[in-house]
Protein backbone atom coordinates (compact mmCIF):
# COMPACT_ATOMS: atom_id res chain seq x y z
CA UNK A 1 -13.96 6.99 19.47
CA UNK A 2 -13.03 4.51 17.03
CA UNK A 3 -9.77 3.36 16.22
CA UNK A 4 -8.64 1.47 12.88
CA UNK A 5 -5.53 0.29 11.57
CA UNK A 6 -5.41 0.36 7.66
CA UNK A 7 -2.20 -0.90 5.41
CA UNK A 8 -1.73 1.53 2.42
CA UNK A 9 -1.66 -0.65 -0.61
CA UNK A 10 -1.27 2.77 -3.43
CA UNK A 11 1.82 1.94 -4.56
CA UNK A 12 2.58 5.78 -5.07
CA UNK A 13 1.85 6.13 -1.16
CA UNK A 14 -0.53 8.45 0.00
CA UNK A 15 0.92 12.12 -2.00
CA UNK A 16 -0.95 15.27 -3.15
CA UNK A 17 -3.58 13.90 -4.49
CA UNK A 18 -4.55 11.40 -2.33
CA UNK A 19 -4.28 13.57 0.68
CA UNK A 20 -6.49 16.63 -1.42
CA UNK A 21 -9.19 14.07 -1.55
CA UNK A 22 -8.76 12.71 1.87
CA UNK A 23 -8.64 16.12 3.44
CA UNK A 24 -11.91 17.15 1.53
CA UNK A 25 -13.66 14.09 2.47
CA UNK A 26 -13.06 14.26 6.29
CA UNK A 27 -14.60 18.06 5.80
CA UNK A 28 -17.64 16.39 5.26
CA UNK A 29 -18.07 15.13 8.63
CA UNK A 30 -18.94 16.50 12.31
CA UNK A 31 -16.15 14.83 14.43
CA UNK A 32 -12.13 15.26 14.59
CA UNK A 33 -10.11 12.96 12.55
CA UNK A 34 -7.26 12.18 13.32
CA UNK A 35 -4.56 10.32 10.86
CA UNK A 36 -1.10 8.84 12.34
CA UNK A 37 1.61 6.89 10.94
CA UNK A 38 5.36 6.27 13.02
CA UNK A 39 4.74 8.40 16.08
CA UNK A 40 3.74 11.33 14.22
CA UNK A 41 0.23 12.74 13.98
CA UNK A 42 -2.20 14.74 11.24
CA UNK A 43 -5.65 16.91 11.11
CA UNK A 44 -7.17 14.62 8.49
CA UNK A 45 -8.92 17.88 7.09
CA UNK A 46 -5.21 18.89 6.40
CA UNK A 47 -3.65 18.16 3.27
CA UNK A 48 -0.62 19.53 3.83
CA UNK A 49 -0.31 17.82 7.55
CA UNK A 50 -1.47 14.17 5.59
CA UNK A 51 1.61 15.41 3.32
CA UNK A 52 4.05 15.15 6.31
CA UNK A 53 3.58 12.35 7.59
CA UNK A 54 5.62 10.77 4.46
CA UNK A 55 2.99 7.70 4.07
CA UNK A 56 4.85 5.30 1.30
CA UNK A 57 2.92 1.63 -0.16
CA UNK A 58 2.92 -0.81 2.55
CA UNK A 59 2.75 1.86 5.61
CA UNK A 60 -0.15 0.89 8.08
CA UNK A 61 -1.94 4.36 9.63
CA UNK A 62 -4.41 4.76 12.03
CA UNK A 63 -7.18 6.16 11.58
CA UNK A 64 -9.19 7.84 14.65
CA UNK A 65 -12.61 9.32 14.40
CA UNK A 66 -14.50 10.79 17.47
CA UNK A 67 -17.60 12.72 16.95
CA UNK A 68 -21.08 13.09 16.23
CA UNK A 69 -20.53 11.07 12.72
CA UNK A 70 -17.32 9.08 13.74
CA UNK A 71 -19.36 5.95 12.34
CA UNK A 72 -20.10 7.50 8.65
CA UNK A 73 -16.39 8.80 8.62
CA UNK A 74 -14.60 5.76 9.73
CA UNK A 75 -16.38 3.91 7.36
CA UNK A 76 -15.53 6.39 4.14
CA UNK A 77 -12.06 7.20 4.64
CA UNK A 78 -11.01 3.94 5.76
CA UNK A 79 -12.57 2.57 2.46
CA UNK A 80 -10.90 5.30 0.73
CA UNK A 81 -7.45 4.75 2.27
CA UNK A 82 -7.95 0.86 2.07
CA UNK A 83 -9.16 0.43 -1.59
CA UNK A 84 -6.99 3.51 -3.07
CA UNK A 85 -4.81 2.41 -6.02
CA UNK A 86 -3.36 4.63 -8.43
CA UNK A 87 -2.02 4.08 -11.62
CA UNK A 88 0.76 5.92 -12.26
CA UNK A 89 1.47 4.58 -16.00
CA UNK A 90 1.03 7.62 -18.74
CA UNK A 91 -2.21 7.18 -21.31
């Protein structure tokens, strides 16, 4: 299993979006992914169960892959949540 602990630097927080595109991208892999933020635990193939667990800019998650592709996955969606910056100004 491998464990990683990731600050959220979006400074809309991980919301719909975000956790649409998560969810889809931890589809893509053979292992269980597991997302948790304060105590409180999500499917990462779960948008709605991202959703809950009310991730806001500056939160640090952990992310936990186990699996036949933990390595590819863990190395994706940590990018993902890592690097993920939104801008939320209207064009």
């Amino acid at each position: 299993m491998i464990s990683k602990e990731i600050s959220i630097i979006n400074p809309m927080g991980l919301h719909s979006r975000p956790c649409a595109v998560l969810a889809k991208m931890a589809k893509k892999y053979d292992c269980r992914i597991v997302l948790s933020h304060q105590e409180k635990c999500a499917d990462g193939r779960s948008m709605l169960a991202l959703m809950k667990l009310g991730i806001v800019c500056g939160s640090t998650v952990t992310l936990q892959c186990e699996g036949p592709q933990e390595q590819e996955a863990s190395a994706a969606l940590s990018e993902f949540l890592s690097t993920l910056v939104e801008n939320d100004e209207l064009h």
